[in-house]
Protein backbone atom coordinates (compact mmCIF):
# COMPACT_ATOMS: atom_id res chain seq x y z
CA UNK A 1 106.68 140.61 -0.78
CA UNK A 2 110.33 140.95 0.15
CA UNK A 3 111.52 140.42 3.93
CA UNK A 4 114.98 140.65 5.90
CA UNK A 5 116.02 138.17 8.46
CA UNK A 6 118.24 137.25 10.67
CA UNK A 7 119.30 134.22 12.40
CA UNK A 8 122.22 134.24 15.17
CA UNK A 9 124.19 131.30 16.01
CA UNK A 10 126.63 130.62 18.91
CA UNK A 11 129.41 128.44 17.37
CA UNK A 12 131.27 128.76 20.67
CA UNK A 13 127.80 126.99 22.92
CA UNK A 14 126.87 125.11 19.99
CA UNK A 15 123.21 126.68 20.07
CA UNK A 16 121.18 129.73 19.12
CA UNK A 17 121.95 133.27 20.16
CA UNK A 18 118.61 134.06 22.23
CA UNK A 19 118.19 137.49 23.89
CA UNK A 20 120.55 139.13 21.26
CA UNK A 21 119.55 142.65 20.70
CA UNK A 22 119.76 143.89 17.55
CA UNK A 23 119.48 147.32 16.00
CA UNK A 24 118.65 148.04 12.15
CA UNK A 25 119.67 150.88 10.27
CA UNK A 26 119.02 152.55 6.73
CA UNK A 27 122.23 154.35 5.30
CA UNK A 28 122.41 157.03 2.86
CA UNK A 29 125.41 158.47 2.20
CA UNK A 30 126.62 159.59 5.49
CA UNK A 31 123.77 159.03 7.18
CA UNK A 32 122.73 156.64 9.08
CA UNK A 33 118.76 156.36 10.64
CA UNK A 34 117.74 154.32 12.95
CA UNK A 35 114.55 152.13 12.02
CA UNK A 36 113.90 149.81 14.75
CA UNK A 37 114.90 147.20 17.32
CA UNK A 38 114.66 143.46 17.87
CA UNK A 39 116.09 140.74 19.95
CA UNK A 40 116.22 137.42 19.34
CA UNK A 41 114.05 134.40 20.53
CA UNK A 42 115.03 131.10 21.97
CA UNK A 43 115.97 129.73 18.36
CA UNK A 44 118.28 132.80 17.23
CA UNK A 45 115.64 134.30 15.10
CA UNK A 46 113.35 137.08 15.46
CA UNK A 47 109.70 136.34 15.83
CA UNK A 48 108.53 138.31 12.72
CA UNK A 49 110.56 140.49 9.27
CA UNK A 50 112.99 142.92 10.68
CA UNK A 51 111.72 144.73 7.85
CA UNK A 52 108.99 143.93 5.13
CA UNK A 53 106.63 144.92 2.39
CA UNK A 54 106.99 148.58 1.62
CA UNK A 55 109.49 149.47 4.63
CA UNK A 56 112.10 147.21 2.75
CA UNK A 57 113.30 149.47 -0.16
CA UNK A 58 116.19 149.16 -2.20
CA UNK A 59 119.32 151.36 -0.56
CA UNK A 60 122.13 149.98 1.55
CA UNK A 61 121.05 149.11 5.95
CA UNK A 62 123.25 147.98 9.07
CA UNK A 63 122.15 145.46 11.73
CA UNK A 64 124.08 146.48 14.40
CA UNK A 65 124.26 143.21 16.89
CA UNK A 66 125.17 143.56 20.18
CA UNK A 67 127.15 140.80 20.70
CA UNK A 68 129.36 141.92 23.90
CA UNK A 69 126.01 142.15 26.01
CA UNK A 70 124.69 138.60 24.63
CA UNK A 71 128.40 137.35 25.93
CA UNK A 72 128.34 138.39 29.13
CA UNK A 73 124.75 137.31 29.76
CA UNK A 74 125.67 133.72 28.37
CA UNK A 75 128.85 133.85 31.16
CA UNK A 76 131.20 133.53 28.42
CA UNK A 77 134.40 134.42 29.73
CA UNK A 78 136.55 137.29 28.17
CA UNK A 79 138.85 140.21 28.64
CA UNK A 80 136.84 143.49 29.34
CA UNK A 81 137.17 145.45 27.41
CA UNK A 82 135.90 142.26 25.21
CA UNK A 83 137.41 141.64 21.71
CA UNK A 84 134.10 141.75 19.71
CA UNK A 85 131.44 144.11 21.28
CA UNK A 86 129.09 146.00 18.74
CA UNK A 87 129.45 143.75 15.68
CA UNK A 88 128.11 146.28 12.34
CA UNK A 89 126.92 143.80 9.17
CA UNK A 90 126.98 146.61 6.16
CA UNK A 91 124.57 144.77 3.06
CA UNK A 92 122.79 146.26 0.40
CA UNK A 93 119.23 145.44 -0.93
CA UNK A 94 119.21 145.65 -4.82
CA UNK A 95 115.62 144.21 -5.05
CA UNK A 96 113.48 144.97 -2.10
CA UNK A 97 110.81 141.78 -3.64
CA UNK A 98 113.22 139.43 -2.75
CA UNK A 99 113.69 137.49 0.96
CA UNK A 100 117.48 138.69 2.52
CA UNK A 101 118.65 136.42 5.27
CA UNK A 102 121.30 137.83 6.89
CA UNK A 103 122.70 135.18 9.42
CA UNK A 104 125.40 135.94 12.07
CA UNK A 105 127.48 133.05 13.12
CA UNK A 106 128.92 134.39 16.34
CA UNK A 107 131.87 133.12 18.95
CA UNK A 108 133.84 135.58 21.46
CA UNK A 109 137.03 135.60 19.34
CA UNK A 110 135.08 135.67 15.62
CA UNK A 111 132.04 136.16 13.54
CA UNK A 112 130.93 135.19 9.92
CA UNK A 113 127.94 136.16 7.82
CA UNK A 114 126.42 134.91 4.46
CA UNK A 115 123.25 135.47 2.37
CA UNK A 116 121.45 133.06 3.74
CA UNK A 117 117.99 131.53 2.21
């Protein structure tokens, strides 16, 4: 049964991401619907699948992490308006049976992302 994940990481702190919210989003052509919400627990993960089973289906999705609001509420100093607010990860699923990991690593200045495992 396939899943997506996520796991967020504050490389500025040095620890997980907890409280981040985090939106998910199916795309199709040029639209874009809105499937759910989720925030993040103490260890930067969600507490179950963002998505799983028969709601994962091949087609292309967004997480949409709201990083600006997990910032401020960690006291992490910035310029308002901050550099990195709403960060969009784009993926595609070819193979819906399969586990995608999508990881953000996630400082005030700069982000990464990988297929994680």
């Amino acid at each position: 049964m396939g899943r997506l994940t996520t796991h967020v990481l504050d490389t500025a702190l040095g620890r997980p991401g907890n409280g981040l919210k985090i939106e998910i989003f199916r795309l199709e052509g040029d639209s874009r619907t809105r499937l759910g919400e989720v925030t993040t627990n103490d260890d930067g993960r969600c507490d179950a699948p963002i998505l799983e089973g028969a709601d994962l289906v091949a087609g292309e999705y967004e997480l949409l992490f709201h990083a600006g609001e997990y910032l401020a509420s960690q006291q992490v100093a910035g310029d308002e308006p901050r550099f990195l607010d709403r960060i969009p990860l784009r993926f595609g699923v070819a193979n819906p049976d399969e586990h995608y990991h999508v990881p953000l690593l996630l400082s005030p200045y700069s982000y990464s992302t990988y297929r994680g495992s």
